[in-house]
C-alpha atoms as a PDB file:
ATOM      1  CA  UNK A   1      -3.731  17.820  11.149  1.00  0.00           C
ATOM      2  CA  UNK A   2      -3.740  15.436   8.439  1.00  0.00           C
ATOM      3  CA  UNK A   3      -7.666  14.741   8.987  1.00  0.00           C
ATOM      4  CA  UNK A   4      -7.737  18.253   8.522  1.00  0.00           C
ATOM      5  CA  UNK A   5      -6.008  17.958   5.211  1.00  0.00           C
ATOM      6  CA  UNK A   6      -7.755  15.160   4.208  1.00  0.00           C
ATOM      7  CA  UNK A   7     -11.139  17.313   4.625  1.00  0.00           C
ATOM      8  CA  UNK A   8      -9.771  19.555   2.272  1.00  0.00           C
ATOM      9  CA  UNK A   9      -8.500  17.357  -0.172  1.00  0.00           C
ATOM     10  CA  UNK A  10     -11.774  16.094  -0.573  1.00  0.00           C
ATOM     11  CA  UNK A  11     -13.375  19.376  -0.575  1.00  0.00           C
ATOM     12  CA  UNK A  12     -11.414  20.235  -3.411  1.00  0.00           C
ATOM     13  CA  UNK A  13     -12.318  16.775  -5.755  1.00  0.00           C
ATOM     14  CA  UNK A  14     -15.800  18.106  -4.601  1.00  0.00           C
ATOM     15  CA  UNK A  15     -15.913  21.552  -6.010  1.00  0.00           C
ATOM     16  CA  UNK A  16     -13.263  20.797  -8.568  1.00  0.00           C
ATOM     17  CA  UNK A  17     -13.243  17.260 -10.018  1.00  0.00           C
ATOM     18  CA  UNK A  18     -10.115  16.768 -12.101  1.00  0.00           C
ATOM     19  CA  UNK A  19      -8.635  13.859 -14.134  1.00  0.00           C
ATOM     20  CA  UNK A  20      -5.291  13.416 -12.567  1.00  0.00           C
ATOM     21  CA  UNK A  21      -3.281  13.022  -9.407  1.00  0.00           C
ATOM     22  CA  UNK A  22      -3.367  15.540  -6.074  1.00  0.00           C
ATOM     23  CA  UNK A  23      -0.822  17.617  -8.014  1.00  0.00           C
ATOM     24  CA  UNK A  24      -3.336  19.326 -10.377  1.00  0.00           C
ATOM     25  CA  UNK A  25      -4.873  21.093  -7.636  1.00  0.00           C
ATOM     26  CA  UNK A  26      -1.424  22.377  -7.046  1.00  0.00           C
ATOM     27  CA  UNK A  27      -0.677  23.507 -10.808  1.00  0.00           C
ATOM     28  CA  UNK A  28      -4.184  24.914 -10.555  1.00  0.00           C
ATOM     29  CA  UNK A  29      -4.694  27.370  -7.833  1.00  0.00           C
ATOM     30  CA  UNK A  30      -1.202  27.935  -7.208  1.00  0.00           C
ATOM     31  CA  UNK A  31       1.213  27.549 -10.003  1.00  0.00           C
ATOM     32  CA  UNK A  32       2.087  24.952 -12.622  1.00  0.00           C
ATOM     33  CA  UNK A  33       5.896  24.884 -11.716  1.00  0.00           C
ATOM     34  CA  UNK A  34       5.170  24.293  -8.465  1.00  0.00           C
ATOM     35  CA  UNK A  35       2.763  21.521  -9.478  1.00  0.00           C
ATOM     36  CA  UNK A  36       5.522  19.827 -11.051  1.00  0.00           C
ATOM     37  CA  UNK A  37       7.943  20.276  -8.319  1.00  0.00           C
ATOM     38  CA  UNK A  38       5.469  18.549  -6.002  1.00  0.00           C
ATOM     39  CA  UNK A  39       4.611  15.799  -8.063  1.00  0.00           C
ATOM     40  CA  UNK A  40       8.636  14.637  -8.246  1.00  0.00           C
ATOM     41  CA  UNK A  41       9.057  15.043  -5.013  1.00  0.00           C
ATOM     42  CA  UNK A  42       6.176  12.749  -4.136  1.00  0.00           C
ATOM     43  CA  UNK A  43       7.411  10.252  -6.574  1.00  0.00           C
ATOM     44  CA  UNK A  44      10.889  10.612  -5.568  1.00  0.00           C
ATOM     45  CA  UNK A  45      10.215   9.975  -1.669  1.00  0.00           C
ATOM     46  CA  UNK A  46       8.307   7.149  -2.883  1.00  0.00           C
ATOM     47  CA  UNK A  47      10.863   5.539  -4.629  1.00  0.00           C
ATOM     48  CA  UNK A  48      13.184   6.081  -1.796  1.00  0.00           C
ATOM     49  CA  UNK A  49      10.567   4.721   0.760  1.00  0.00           C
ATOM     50  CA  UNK A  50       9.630   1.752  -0.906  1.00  0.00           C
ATOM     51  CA  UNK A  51      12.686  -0.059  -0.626  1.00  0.00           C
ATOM     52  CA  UNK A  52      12.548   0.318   2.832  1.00  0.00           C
ATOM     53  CA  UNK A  53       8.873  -1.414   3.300  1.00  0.00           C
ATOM     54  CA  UNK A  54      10.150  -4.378   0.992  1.00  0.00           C
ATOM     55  CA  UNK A  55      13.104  -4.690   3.605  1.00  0.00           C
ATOM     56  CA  UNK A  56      10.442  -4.228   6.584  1.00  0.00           C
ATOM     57  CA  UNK A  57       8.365  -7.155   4.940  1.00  0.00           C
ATOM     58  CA  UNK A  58      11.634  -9.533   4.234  1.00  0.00           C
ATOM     59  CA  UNK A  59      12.263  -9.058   8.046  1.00  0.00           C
ATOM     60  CA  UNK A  60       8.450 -10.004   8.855  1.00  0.00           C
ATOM     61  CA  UNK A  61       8.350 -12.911   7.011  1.00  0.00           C
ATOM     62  CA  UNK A  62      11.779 -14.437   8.627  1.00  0.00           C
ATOM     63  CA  UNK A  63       9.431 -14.571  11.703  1.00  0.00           C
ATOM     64  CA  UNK A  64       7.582 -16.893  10.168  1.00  0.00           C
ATOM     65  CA  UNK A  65       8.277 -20.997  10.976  1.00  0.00           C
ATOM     66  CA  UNK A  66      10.525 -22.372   7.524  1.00  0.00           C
ATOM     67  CA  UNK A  67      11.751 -19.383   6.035  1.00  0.00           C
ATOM     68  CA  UNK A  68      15.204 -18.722   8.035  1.00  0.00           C
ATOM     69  CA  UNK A  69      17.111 -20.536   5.675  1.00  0.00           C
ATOM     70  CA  UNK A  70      15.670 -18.474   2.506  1.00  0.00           C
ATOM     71  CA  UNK A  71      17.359 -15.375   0.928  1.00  0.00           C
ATOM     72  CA  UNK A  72      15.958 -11.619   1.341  1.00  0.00           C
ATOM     73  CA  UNK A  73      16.091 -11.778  -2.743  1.00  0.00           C
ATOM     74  CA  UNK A  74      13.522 -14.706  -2.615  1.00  0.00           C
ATOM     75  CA  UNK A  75      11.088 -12.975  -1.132  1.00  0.00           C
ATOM     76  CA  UNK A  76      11.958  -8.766  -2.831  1.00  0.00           C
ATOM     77  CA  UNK A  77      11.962 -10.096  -5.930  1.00  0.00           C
ATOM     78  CA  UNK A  78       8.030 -11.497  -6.150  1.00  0.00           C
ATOM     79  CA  UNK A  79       7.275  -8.715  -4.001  1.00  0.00           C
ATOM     80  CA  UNK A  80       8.593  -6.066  -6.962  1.00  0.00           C
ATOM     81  CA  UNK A  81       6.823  -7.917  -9.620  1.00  0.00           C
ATOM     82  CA  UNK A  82       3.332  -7.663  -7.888  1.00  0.00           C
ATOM     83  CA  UNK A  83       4.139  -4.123  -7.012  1.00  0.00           C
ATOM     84  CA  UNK A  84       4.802  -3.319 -10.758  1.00  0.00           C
ATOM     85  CA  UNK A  85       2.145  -5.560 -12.266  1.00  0.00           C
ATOM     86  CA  UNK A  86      -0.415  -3.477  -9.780  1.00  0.00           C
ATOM     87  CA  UNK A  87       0.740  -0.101 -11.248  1.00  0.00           C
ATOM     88  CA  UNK A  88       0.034  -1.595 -15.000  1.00  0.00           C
ATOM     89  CA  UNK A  89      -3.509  -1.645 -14.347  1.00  0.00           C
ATOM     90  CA  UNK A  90      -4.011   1.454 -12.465  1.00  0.00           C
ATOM     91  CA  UNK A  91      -6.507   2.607 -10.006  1.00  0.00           C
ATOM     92  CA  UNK A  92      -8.826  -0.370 -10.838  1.00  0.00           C
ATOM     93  CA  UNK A  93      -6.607  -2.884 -10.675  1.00  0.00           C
ATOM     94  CA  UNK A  94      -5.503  -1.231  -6.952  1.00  0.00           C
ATOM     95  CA  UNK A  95      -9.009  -1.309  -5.719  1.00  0.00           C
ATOM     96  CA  UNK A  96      -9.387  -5.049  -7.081  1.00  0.00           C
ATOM     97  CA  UNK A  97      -6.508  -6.008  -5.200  1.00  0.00           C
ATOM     98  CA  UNK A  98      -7.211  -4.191  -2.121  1.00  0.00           C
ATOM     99  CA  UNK A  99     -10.687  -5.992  -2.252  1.00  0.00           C
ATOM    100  CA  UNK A 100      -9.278  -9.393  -2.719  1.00  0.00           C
ATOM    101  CA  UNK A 101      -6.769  -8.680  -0.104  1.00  0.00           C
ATOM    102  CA  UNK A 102      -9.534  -7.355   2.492  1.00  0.00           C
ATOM    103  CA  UNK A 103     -11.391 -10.406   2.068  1.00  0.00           C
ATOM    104  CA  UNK A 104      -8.301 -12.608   2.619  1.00  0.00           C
ATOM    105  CA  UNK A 105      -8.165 -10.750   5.702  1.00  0.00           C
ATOM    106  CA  UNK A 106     -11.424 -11.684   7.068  1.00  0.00           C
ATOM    107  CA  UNK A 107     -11.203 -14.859   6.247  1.00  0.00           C
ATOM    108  CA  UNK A 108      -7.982 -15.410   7.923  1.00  0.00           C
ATOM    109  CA  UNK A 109      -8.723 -13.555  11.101  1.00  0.00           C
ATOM    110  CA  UNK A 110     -12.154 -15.369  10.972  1.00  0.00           C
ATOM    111  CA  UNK A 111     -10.151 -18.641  10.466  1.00  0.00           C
ATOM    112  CA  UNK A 112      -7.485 -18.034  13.005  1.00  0.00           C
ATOM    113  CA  UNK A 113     -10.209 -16.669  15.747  1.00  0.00           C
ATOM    114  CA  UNK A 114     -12.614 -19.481  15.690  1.00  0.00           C
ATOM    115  CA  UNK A 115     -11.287 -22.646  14.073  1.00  0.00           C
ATOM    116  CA  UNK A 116      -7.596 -22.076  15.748  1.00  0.00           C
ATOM    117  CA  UNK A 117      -7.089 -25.145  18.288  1.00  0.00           C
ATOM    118  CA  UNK A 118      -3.482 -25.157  18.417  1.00  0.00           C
ATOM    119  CA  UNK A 119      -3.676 -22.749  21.405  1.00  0.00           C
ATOM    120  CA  UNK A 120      -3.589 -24.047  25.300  1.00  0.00           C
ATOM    121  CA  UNK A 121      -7.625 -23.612  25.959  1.00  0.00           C
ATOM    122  CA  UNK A 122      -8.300 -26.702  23.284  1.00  0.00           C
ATOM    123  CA  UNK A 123      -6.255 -29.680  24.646  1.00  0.00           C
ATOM    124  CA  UNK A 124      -6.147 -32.522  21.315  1.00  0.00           C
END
């Protein structure tokens, strides 16, 4: 279903390229109110969802070796300030992170896979 969706999403930005969020197609083809309606209701669940996945990454992180002993606020309150200095640059300065991000990803899981010799197979 939401491939589905997805298809048609991008079938509309296609056929009808607009300057502006999802919610234009709404206001456009089926009315503006309704548009609007959509549009705080998608910003509205994301406000109430993001908490949540700052929470999910506090617990995450208290997984990690040296960071029992630290407070949740320690680690929501950088977390926030990325998160808002992200939105300040806008969908460029998304995709820049997301790049920079991705490649700290394969470099990790590149590092981790093949220099790793903490692991029982590589006696030191």
């Amino acid at each position: 279903m939401m491939y589905l969706m997805m298809q048609a999403l991008a079938e509309l930005a296609v056929m009808y390229p607009i300057n502006g969020a999802f919610t234009m197609y709404i206001c456009r083809f089926i009315d503006p109110s309704w548009g609007f309606a959509c549009g705080w209701q998608y910003a509205i669940s994301w406000l109430t969802v993001l908490p949540f996945e700052i929470s999910a990454a506090c617990n995450i992180i208290h997984y990690w070796s040296g960071s029992q002993g630290i407070n949740n606020a320690a680690w929501i309150t950088p977390l926030l300030v990325a998160l808002i200095a992200i939105q300040f640059f806008g969908v460029k300065g998304y995709g820049e992170v997301s790049a920079l991000l991705c490649s700290l990803l394969h470099y990790e899981t590149t590092r981790i896979t093949f220099l790793n010799r903490s692991n029982s197979y590589y006696p030191s």
